[in-house]
Protein backbone atom coordinates (compact mmCIF):
# COMPACT_ATOMS: atom_id res chain seq x y z
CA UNK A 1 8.62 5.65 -19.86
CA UNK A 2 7.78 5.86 -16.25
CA UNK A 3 5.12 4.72 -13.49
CA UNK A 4 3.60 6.35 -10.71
CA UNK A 5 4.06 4.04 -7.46
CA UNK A 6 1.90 5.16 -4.02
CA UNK A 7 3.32 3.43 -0.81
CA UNK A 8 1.16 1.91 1.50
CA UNK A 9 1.08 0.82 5.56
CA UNK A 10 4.13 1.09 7.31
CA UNK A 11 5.31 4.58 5.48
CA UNK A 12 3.60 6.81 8.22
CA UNK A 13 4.99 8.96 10.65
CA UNK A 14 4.48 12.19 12.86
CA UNK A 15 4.65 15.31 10.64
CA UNK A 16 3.99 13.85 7.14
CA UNK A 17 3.49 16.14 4.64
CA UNK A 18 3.83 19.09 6.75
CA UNK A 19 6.08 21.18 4.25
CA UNK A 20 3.39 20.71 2.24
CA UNK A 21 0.55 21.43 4.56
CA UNK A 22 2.43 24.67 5.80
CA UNK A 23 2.90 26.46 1.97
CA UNK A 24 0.07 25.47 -0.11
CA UNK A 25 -3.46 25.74 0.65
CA UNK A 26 -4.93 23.11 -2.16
CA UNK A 27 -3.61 20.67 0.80
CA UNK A 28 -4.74 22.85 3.96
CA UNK A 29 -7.98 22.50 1.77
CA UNK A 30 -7.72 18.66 1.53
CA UNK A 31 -6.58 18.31 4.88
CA UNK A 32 -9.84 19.86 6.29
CA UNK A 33 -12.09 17.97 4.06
CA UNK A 34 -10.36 14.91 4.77
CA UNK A 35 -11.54 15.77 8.58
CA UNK A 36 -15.00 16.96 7.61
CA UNK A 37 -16.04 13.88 5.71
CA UNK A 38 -14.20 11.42 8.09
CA UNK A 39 -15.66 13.34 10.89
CA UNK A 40 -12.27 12.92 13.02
CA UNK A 41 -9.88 15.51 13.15
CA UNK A 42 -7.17 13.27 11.41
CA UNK A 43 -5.18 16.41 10.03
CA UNK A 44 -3.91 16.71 13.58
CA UNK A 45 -3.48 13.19 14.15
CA UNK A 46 -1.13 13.62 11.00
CA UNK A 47 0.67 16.60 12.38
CA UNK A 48 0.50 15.92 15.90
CA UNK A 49 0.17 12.51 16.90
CA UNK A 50 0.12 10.98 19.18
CA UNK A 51 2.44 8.06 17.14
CA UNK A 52 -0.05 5.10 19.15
CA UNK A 53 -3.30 6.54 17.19
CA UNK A 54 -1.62 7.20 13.68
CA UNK A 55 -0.46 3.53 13.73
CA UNK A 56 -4.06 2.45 14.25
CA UNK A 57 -4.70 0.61 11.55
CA UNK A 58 -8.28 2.88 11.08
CA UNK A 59 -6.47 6.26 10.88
CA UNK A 60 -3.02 4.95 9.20
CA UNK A 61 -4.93 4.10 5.83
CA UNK A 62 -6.57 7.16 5.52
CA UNK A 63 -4.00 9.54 6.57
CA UNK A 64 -1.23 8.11 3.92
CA UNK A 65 -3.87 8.11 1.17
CA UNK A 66 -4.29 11.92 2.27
CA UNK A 67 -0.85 12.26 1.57
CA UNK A 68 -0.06 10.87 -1.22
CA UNK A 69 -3.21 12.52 -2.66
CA UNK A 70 -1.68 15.53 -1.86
CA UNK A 71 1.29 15.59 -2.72
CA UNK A 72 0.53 14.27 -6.35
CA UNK A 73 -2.16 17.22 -6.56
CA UNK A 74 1.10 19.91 -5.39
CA UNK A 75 2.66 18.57 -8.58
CA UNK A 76 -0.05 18.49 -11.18
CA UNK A 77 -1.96 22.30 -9.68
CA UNK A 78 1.44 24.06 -8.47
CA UNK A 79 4.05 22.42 -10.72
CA UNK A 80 2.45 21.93 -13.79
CA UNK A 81 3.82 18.77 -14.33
CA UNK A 82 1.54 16.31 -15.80
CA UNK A 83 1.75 12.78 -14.07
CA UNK A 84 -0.88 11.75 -16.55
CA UNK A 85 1.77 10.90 -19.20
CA UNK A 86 2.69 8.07 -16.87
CA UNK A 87 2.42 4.45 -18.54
CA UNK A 88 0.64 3.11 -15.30
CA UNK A 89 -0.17 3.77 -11.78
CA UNK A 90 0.29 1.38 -9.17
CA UNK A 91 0.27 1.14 -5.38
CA UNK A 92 1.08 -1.40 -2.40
CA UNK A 93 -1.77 -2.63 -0.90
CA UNK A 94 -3.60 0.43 0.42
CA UNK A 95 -1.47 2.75 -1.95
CA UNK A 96 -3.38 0.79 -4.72
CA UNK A 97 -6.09 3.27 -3.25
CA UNK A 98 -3.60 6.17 -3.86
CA UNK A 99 -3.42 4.83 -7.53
CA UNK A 100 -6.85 4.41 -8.00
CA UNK A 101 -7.84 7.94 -6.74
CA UNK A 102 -5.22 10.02 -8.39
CA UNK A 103 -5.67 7.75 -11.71
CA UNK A 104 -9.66 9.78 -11.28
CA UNK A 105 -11.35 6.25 -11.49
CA UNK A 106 -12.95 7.07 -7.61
CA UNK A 107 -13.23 10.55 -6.29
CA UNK A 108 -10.91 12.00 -3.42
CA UNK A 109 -14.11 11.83 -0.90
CA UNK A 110 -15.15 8.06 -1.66
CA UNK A 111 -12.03 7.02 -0.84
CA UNK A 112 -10.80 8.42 1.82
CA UNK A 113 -14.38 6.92 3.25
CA UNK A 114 -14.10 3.92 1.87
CA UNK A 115 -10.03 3.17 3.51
CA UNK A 116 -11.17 4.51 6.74
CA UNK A 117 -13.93 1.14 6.48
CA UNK A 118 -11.33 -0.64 5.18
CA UNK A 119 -8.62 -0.11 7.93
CA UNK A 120 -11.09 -0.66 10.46
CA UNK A 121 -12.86 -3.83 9.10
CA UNK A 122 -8.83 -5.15 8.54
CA UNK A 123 -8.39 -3.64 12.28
CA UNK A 124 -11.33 -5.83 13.80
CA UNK A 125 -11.30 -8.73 11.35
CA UNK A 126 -8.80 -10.82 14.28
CA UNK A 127 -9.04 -10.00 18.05
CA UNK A 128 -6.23 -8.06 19.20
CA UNK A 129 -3.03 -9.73 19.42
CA UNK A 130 -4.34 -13.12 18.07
CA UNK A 131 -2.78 -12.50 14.80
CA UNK A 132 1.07 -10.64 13.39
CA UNK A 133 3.12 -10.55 10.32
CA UNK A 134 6.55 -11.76 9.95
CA UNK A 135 9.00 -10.39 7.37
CA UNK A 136 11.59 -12.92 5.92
CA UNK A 137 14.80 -11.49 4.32
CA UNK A 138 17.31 -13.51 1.67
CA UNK A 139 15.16 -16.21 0.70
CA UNK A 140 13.01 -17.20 -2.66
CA UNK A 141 9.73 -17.13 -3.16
CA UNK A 142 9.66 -20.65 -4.68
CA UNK A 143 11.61 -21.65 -0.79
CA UNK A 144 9.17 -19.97 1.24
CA UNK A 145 6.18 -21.57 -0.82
CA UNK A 146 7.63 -25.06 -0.85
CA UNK A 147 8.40 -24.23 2.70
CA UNK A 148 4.70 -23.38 3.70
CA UNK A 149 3.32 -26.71 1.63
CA UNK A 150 5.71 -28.92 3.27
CA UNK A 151 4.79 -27.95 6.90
CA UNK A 152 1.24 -27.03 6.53
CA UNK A 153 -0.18 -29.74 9.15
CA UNK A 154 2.84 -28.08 11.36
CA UNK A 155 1.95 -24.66 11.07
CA UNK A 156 -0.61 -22.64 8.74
CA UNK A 157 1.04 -19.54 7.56
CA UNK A 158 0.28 -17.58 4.30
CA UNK A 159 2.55 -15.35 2.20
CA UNK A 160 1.05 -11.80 2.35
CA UNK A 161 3.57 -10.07 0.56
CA UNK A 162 6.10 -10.92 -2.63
CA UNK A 163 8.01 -7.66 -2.10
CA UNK A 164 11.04 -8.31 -3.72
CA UNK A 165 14.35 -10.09 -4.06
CA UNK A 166 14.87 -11.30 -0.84
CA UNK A 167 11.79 -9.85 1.31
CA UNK A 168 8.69 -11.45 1.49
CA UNK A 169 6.25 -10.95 4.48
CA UNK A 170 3.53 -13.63 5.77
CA UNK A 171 0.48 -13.58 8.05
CA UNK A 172 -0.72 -16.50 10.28
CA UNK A 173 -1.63 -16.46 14.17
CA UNK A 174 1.03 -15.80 16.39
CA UNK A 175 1.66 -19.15 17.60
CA UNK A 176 2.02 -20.47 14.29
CA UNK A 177 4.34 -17.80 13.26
CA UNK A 178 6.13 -18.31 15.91
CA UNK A 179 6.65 -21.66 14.76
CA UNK A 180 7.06 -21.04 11.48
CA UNK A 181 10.22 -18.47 12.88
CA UNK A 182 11.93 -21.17 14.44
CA UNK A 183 11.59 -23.34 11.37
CA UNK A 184 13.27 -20.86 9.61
CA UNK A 185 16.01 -19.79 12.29
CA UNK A 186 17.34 -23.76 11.97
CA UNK A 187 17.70 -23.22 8.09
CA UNK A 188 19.33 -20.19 9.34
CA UNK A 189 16.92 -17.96 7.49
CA UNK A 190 16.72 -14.26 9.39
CA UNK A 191 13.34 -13.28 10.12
CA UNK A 192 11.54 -10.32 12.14
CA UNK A 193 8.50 -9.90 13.49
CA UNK A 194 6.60 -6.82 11.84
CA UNK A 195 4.97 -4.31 14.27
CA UNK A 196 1.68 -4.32 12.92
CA UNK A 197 -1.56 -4.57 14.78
CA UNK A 198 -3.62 -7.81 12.42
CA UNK A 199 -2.62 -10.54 9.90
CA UNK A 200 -3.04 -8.54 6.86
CA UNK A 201 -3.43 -10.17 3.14
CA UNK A 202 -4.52 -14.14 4.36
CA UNK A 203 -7.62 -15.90 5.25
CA UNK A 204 -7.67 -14.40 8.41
CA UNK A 205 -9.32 -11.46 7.34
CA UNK A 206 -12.34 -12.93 6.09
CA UNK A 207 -14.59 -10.63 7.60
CA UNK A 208 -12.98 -7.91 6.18
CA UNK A 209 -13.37 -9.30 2.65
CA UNK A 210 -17.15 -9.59 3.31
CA UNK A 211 -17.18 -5.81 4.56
CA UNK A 212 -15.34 -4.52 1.81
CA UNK A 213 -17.16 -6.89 -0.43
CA UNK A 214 -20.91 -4.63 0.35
CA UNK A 215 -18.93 -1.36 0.63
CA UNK A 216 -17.28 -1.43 -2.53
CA UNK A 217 -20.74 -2.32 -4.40
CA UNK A 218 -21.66 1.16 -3.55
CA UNK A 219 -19.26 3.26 -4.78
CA UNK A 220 -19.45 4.12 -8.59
CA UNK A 221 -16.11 4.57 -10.62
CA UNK A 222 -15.13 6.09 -13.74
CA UNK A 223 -13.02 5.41 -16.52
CA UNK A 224 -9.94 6.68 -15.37
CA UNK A 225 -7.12 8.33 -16.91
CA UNK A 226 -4.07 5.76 -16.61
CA UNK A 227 -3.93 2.02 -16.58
CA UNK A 228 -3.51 0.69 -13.91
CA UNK A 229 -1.38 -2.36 -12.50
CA UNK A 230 -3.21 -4.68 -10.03
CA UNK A 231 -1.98 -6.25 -6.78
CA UNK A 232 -3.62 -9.22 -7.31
CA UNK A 233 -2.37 -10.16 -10.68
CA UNK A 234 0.50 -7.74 -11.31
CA UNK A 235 -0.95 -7.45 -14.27
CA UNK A 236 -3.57 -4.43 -16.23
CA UNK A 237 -6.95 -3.61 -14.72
CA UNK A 238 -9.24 -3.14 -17.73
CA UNK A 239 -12.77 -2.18 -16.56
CA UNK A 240 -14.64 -0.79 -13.37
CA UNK A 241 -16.00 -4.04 -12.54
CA UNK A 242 -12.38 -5.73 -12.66
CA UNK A 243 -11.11 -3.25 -10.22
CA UNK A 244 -14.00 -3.99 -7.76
CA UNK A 245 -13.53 -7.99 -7.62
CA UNK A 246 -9.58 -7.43 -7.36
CA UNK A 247 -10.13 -4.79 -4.76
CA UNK A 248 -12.46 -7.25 -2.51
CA UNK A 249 -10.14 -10.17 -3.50
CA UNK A 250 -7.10 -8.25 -2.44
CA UNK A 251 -7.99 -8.14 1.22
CA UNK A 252 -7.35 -11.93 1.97
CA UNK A 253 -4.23 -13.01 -1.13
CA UNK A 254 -0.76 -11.97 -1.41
CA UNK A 255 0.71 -8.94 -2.73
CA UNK A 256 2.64 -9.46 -5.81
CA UNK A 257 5.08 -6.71 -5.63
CA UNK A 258 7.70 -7.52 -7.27
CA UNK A 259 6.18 -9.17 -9.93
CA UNK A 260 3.97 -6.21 -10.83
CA UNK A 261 7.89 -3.98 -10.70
CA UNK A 262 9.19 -6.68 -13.48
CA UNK A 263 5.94 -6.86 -15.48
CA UNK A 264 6.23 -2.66 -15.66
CA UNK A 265 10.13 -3.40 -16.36
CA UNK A 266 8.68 -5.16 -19.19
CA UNK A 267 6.37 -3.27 -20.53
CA UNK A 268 9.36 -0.43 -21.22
CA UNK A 269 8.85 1.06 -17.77
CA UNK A 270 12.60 2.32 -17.25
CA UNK A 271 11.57 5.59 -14.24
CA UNK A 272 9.33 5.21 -11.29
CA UNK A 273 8.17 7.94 -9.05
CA UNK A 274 6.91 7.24 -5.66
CA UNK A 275 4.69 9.35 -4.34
CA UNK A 276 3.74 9.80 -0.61
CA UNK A 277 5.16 9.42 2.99
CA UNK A 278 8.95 7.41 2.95
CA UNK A 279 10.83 5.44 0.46
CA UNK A 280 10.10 2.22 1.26
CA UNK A 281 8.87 1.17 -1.95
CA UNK A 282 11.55 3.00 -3.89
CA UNK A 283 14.39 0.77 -1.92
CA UNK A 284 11.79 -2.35 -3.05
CA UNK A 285 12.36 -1.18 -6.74
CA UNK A 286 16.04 -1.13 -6.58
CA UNK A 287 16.06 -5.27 -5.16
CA UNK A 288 14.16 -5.80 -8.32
CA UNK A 289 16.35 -4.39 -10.61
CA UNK A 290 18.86 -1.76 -9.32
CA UNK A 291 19.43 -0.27 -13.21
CA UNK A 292 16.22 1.55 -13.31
CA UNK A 293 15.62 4.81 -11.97
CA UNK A 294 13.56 5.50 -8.90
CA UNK A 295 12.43 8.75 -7.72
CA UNK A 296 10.70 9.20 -3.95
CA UNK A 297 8.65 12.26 -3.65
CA UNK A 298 8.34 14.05 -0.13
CA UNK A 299 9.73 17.63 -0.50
CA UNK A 300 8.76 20.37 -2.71
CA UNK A 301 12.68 19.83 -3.44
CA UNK A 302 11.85 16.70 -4.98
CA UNK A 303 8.95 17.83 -7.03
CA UNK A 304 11.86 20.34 -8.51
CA UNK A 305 13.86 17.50 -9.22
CA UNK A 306 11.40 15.62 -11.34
CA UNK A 307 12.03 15.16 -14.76
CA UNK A 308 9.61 13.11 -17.17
């Protein structure tokens, strides 16, 4: 059995999805309604650049849902292959918005619309340069947790993502990261700061909960066709008005990444294709458990090379 995966932040670049772009025109066509109901012209930020606005957190999350989006329609319209067969669908962090689109619980339009709030409440939610991200590599989970709860009058840091066996990433302000690094360089932990413009997944980004919180209320979705895992829980979503309070709810808490890989693992999940810009999440998969089989999708090459 296999999973569709859709990566999220971080995966962008100059370019993306151009092959596609270029030779079919069911993305040309979702390219220039992507611009038309965003009302920026973020196909050429896509193609173009410059690098300094596609990293803005406000255009990234839109233009790697676009994507992915794409992409996964080139398969199903052009390929024929049906991605539907797929045990679940599941996504990191904004890619759960990938998920939840091509799954055909929200339409294409409301959620492009709804990311491009979402990366700029996120954006806006801590002033500029107040708050970063630090990724540490060859520790445990349990560590960095007993770590955090040990030193919390010290510094106030929260685990933002579980990603997998030896990479998790945290949020906090800056000078308690900072503190928090040099905890962890005299256990002789190796740590990096992430270039990322906010504290993503932690209390900091309260207003962005509240944002999300009205925006979301508005949009109606469906019963999709695929069940889908949740960030939050790394578990099943099972109705509409689960996904809403684990979408809101996902803003500010950790996501469980590598828990959600081993609870697919679990549940008979033995392929995963990734779908959208870089492999990031496909060299995740392989820390979790490097015996099952992981496919990344950004060529029509690839697409030739899936087999389900």
């Amino acid at each position: 059995m296999f999973s569709v995966i859709f990566p999220g932040q971080g995966s962008q670049m100059i370019g993306m999805g151009k092959e596609f772009y270029d030779k079919f025109n069911i993305v040309k066509n979702l390219f220039k309604k992507a611009d038309d109901v965003l009302g920026i012209p973020l196909s050429k930020i896509i193609l173009e650049g410059p690098k300094e606005k596609l990293d803005l957190t406000t255009n990234t999350q839109p233009a790697i849902f676009l994507i992915s989006y794409s992409i996964f329609q080139v398969i199903r319209k052009e390929f024929d292959i049906d991605l539907h067969k797929a045990k679940f669908f599941a996504g990191h962090s904004l890619g759960e918005y990938s998920a939840i689109a091509c799954a055909e619980y929200l339409s294409f339009e409301d959620t492009i619309k709804i990311l491009k709030i979402r990366g700029d409440a996120m954006q806006n939610s801590v002033p500029k340069g107040e708050g970063g991200m630090v990724a540490v590599l060859g520790s445990t989970i349990e560590d960095i947790e007993k770590f955090l709860i040990e030193n919390k009058n010290n510094f106030l840091v929260e685990i933002a993502n579980d990603n997998s066996e030896g990479q998790i990433v945290v949020s906090g302000k800056k000078m308690d990261l900072e503190k928090f690094s040099s905890f962890l360089k005299e256990k002789k932990i190796k740590n990096l700061n992430l270039p990322v413009s906010a504290p993503f997944h932690c209390s900091l980004m309260k207003n962005a909960t509240n944002i999300m919180n009205k925006e979301l209320e508005k949009l109606e979705f469906k019963k999709g066709s695929n069940t889908l895992i949740s960030n939050i829980t790394a578990d099943e979503i099972f109705n509409a008005d689960e996904l809403k309070d684990l979408l809101v709810r996902q803003i500010e808490n950790r996501v469980r990444w590598r828990e959600s890989v081993i609870n697919m693992i679990n549940k008979d999940v033995n392929q995963f294709i990734e779908i959208g810009p870089g492999k990031v999440l496909s060299g995740l998969i392989k820390r979790v458990n490097k015996d099952v089989e992981v496919r990344s999708i950004n060529t029509e090459e690839d697409i030739k090379n899936i087999k389900i």
